[in-house]
PDB file of N, CA and C in Angstrom:
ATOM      1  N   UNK A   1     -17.653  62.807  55.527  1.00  0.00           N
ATOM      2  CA  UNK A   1     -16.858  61.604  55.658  1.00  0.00           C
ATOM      3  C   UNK A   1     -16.696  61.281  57.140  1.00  0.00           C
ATOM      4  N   UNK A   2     -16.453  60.353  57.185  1.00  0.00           N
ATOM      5  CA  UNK A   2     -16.331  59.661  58.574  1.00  0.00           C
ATOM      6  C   UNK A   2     -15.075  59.240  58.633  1.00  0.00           C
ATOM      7  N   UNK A   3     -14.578  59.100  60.347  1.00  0.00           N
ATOM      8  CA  UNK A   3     -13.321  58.193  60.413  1.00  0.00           C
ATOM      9  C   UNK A   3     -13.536  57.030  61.613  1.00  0.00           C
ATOM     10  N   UNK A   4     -12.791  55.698  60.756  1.00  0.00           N
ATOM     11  CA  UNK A   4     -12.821  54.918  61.840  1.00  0.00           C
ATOM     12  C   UNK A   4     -11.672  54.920  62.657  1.00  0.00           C
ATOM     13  N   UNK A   5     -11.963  54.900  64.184  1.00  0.00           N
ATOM     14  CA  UNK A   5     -11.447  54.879  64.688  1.00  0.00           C
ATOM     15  C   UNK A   5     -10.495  53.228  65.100  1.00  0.00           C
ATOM     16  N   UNK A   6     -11.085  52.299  64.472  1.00  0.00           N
ATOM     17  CA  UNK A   6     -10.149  50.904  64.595  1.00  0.00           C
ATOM     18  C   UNK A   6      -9.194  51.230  63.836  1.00  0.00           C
ATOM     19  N   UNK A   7      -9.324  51.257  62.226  1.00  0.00           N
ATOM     20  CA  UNK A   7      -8.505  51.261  61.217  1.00  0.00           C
ATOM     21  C   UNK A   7      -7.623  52.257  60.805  1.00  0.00           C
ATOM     22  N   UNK A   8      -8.562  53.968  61.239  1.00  0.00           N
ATOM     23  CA  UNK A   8      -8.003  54.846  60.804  1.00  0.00           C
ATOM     24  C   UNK A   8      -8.286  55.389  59.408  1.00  0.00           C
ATOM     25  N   UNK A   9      -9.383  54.535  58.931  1.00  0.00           N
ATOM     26  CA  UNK A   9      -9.581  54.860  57.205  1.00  0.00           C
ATOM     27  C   UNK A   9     -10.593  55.611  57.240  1.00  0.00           C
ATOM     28  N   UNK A  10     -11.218  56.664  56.278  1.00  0.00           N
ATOM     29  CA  UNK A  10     -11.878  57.344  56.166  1.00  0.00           C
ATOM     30  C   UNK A  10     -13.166  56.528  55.333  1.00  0.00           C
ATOM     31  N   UNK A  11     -14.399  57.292  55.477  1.00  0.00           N
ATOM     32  CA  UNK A  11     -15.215  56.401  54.650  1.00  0.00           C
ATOM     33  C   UNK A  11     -16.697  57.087  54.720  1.00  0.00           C
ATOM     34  N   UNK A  12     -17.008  57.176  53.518  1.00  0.00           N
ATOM     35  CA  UNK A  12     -18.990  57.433  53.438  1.00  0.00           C
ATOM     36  C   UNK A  12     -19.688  56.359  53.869  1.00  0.00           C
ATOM     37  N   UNK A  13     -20.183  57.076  54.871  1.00  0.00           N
ATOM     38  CA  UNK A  13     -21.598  56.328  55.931  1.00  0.00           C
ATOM     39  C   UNK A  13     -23.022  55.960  54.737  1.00  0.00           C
ATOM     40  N   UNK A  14     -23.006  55.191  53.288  1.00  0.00           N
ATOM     41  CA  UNK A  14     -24.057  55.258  52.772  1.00  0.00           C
ATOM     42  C   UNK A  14     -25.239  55.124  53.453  1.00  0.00           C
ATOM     43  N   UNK A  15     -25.311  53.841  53.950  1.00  0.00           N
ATOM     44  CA  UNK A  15     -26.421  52.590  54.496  1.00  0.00           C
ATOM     45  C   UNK A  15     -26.521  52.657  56.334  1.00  0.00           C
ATOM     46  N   UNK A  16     -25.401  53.640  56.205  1.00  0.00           N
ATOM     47  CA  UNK A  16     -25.867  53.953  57.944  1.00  0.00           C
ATOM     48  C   UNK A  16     -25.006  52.421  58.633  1.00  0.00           C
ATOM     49  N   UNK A  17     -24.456  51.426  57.463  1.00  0.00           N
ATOM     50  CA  UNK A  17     -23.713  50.593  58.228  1.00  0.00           C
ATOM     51  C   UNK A  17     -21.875  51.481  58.570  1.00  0.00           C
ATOM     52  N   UNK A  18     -21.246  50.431  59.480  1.00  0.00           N
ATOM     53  CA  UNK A  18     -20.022  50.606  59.818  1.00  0.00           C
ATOM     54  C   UNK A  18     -18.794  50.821  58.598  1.00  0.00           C
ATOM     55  N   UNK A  19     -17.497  50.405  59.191  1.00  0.00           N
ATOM     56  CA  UNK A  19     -16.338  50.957  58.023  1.00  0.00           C
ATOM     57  C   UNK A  19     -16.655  49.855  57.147  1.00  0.00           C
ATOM     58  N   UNK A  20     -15.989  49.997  56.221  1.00  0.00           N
ATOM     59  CA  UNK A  20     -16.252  49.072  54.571  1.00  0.00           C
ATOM     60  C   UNK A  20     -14.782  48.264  54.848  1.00  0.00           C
ATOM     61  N   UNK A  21     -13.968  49.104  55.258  1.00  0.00           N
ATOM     62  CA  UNK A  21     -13.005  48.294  55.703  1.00  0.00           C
ATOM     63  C   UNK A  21     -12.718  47.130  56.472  1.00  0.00           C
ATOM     64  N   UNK A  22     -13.024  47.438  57.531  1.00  0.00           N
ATOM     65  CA  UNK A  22     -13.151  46.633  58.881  1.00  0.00           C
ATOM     66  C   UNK A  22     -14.009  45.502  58.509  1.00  0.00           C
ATOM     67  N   UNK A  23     -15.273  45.737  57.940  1.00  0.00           N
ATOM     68  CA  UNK A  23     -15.689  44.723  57.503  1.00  0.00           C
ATOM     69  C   UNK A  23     -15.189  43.644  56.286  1.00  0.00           C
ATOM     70  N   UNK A  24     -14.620  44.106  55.509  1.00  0.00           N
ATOM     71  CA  UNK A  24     -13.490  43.352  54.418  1.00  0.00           C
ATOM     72  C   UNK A  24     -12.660  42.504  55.345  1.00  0.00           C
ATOM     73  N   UNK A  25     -11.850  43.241  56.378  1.00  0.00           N
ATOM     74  CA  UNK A  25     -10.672  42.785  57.247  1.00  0.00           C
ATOM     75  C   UNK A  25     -11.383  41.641  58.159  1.00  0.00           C
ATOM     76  N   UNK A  26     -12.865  41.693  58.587  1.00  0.00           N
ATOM     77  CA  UNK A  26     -13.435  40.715  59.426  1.00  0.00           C
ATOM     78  C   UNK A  26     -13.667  39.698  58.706  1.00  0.00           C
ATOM     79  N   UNK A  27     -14.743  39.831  56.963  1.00  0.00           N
ATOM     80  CA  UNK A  27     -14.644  38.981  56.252  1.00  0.00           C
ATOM     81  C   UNK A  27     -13.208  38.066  56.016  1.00  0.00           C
ATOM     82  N   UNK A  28     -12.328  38.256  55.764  1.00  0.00           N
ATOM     83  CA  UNK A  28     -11.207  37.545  55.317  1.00  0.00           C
ATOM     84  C   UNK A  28     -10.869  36.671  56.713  1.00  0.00           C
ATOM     85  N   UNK A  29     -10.562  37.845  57.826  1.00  0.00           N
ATOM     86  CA  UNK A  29     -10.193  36.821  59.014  1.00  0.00           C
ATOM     87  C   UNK A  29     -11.088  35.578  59.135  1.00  0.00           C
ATOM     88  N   UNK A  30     -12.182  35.486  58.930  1.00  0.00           N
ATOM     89  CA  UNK A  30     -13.306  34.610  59.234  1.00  0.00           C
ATOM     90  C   UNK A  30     -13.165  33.296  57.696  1.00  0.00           C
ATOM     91  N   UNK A  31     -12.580  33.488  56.676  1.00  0.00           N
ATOM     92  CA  UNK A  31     -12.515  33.023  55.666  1.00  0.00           C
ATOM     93  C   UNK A  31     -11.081  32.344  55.908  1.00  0.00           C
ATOM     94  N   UNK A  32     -10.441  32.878  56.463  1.00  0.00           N
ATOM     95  CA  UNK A  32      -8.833  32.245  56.723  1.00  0.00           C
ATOM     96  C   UNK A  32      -8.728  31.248  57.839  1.00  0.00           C
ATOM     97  N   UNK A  33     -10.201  31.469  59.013  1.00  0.00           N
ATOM     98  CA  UNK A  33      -9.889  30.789  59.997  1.00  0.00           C
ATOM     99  C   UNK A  33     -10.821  29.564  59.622  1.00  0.00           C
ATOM    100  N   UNK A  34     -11.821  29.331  58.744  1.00  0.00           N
ATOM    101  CA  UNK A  34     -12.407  28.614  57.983  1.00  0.00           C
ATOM    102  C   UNK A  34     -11.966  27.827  57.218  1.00  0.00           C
ATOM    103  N   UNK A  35     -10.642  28.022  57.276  1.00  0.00           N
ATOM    104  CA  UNK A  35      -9.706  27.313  55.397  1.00  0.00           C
ATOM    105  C   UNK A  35      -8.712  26.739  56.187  1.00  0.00           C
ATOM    106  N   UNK A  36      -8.406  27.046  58.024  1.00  0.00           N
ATOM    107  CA  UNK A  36      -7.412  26.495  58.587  1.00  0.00           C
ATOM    108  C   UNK A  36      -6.804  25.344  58.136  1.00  0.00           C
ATOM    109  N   UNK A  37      -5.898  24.783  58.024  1.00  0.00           N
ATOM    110  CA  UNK A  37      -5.142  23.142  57.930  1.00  0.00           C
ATOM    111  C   UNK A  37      -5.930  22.432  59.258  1.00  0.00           C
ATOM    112  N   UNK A  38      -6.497  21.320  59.012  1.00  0.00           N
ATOM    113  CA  UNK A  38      -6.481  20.655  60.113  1.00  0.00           C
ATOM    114  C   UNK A  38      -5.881  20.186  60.937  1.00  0.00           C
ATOM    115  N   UNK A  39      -5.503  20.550  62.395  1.00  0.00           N
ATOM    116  CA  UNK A  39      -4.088  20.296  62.949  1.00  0.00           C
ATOM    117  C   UNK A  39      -4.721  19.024  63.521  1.00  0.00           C
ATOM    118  N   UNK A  40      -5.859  17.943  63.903  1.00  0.00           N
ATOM    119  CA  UNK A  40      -6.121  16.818  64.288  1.00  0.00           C
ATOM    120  C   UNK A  40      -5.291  15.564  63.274  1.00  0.00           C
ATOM    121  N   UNK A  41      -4.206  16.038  62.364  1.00  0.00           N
ATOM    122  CA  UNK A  41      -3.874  14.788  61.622  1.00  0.00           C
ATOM    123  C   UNK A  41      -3.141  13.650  62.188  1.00  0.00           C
ATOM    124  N   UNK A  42      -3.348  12.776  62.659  1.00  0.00           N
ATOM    125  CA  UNK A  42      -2.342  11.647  63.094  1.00  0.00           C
ATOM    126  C   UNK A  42      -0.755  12.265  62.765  1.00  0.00           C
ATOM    127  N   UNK A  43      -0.034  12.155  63.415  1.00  0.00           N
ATOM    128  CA  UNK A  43       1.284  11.882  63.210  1.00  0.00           C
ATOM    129  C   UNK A  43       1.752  11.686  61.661  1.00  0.00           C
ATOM    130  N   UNK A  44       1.375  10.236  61.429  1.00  0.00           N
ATOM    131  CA  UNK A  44       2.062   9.854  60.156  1.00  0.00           C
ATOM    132  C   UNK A  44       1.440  10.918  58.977  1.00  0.00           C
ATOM    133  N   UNK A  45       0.803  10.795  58.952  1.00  0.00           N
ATOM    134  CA  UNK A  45      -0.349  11.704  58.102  1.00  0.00           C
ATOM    135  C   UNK A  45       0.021  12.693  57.536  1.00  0.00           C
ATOM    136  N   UNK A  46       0.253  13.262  58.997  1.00  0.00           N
ATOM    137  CA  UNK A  46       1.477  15.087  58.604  1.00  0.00           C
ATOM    138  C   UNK A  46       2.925  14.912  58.490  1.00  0.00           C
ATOM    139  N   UNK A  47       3.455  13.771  58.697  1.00  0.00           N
ATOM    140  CA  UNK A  47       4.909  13.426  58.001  1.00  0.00           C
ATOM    141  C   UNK A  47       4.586  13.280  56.749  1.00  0.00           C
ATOM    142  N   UNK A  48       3.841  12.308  56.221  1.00  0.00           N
ATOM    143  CA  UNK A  48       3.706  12.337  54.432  1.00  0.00           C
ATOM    144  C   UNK A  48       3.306  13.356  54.280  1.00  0.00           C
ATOM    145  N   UNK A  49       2.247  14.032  54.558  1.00  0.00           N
ATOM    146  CA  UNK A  49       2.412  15.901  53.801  1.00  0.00           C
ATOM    147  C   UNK A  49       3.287  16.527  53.864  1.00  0.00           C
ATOM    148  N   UNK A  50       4.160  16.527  55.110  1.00  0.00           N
ATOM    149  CA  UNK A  50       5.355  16.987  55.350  1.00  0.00           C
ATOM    150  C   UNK A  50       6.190  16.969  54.125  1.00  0.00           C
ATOM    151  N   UNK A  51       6.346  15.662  53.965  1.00  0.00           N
ATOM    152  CA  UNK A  51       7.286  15.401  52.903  1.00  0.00           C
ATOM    153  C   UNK A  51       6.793  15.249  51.451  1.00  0.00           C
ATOM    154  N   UNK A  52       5.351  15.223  51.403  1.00  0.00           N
ATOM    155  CA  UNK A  52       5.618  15.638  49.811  1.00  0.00           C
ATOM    156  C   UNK A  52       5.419  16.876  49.417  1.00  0.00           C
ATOM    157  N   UNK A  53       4.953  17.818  50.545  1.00  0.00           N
ATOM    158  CA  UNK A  53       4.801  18.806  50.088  1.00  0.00           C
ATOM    159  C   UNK A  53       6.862  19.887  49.907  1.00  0.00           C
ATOM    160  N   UNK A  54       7.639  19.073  50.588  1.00  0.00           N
ATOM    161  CA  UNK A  54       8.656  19.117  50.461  1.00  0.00           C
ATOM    162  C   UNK A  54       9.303  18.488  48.758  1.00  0.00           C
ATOM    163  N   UNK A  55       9.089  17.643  48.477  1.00  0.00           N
ATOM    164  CA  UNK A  55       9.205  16.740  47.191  1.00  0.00           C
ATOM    165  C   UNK A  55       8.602  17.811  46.174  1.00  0.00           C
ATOM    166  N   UNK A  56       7.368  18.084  46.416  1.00  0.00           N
ATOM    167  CA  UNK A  56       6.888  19.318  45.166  1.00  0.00           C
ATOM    168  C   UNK A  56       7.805  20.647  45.333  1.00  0.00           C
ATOM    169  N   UNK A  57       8.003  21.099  46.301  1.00  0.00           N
ATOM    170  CA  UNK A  57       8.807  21.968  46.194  1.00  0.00           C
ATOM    171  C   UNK A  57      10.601  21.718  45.958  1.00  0.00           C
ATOM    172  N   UNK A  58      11.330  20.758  45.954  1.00  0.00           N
ATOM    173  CA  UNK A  58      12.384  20.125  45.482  1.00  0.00           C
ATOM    174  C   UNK A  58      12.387  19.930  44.100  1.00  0.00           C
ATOM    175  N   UNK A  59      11.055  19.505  43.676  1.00  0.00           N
ATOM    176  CA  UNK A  59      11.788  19.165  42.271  1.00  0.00           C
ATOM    177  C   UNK A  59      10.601  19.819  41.653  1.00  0.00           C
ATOM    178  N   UNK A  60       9.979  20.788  41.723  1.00  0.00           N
ATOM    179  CA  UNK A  60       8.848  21.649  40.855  1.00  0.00           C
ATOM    180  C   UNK A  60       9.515  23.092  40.602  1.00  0.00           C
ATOM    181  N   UNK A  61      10.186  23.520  41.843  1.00  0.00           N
ATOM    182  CA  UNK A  61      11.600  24.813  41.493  1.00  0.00           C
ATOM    183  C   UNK A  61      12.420  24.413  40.611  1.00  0.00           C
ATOM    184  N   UNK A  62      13.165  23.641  40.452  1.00  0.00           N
ATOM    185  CA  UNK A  62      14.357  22.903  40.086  1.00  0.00           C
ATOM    186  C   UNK A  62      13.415  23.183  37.946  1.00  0.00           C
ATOM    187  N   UNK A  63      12.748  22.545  38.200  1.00  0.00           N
ATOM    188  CA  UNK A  63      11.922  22.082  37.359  1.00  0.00           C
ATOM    189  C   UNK A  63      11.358  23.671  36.443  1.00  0.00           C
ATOM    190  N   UNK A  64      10.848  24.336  36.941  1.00  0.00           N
ATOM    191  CA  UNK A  64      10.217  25.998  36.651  1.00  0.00           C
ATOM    192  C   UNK A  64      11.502  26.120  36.303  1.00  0.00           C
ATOM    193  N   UNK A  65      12.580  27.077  36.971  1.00  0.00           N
ATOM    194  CA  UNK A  65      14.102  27.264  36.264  1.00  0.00           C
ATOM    195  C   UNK A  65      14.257  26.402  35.110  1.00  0.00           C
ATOM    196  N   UNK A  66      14.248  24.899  34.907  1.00  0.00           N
ATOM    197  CA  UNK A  66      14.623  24.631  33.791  1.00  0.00           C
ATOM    198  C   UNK A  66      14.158  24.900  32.366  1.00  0.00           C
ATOM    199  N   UNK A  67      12.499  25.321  32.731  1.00  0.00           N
ATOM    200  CA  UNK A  67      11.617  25.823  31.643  1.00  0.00           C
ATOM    201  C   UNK A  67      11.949  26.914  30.714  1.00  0.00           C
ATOM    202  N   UNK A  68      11.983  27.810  31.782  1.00  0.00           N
ATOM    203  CA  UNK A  68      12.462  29.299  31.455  1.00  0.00           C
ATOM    204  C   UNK A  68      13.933  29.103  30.471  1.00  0.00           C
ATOM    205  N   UNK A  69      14.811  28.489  30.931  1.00  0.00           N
ATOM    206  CA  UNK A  69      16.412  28.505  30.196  1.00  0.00           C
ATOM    207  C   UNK A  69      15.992  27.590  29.095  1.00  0.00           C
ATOM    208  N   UNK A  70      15.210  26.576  28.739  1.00  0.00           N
ATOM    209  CA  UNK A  70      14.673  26.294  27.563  1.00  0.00           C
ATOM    210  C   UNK A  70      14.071  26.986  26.726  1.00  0.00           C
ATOM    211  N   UNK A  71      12.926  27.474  27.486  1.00  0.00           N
ATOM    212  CA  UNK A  71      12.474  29.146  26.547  1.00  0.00           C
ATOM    213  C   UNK A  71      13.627  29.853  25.745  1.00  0.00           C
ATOM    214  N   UNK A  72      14.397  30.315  26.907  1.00  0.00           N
ATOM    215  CA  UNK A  72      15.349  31.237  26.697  1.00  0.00           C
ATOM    216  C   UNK A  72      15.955  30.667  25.542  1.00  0.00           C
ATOM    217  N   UNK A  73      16.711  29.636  25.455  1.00  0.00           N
ATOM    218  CA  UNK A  73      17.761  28.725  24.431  1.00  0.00           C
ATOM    219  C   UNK A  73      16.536  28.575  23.202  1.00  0.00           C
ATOM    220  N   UNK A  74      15.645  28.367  23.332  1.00  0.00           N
ATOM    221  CA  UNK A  74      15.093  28.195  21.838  1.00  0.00           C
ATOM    222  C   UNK A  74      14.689  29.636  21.407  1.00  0.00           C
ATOM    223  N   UNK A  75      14.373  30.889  22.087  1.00  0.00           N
ATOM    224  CA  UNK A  75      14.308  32.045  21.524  1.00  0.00           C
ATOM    225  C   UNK A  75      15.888  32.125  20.953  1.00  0.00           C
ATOM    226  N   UNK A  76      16.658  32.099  21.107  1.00  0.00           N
ATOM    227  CA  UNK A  76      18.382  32.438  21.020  1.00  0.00           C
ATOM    228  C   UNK A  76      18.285  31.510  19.513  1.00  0.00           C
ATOM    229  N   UNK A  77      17.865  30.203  19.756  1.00  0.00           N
ATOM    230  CA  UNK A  77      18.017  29.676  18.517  1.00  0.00           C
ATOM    231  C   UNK A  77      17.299  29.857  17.630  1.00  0.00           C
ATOM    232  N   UNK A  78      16.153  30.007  17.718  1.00  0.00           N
ATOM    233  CA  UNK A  78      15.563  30.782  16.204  1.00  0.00           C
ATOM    234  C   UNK A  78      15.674  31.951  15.821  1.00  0.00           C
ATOM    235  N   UNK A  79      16.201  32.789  16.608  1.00  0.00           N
ATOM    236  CA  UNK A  79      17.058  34.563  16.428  1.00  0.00           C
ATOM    237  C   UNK A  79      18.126  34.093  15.154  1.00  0.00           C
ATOM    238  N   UNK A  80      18.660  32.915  15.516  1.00  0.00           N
ATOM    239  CA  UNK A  80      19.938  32.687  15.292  1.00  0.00           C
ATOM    240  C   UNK A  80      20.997  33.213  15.509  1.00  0.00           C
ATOM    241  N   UNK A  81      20.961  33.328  16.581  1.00  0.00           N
ATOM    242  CA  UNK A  81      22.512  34.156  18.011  1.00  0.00           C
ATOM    243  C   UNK A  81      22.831  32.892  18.758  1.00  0.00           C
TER     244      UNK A  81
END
């Protein structure tokens, strides 16, 4: 077994390539910096995302909670409790 010395994880050298890790951890960084938000949005642009992405979260929580206590109340009522 081998150890890397970036990560600290141990690992079989199959293919004679590097950690399996490190490379997972490079993949993703490179996939995250790829998926960035575009910060070039005009002003207005990122106020309306701003705010609806505020609006979905205002009334889509609100909204999930109310589901569940409906669940809940119609299990209760066909128990008949």
């Amino acid at each position: 077994m081998k150890f890397c010395m970036k990560c600290g994880a141990f690992y079989e050298e199959k293919d004679g390539g590097g950690c399996p890790r490190c490379a997972e951890n490079e993949r993703l960084h490179a996939a995250a910096e790829a998926a960035e938000i575009d910060h070039g949005m005009d002003p207005e642009a990122a106020r309306r995302a701003r705010r609806r992405a505020w609006l979905e979260l205002c009334i889509g929580v609100p909204a999930f909670i109310g589901v569940i206590y409906l669940v809940i109340y119609l299990i209760r009522a066909l128990r008949g409790g």
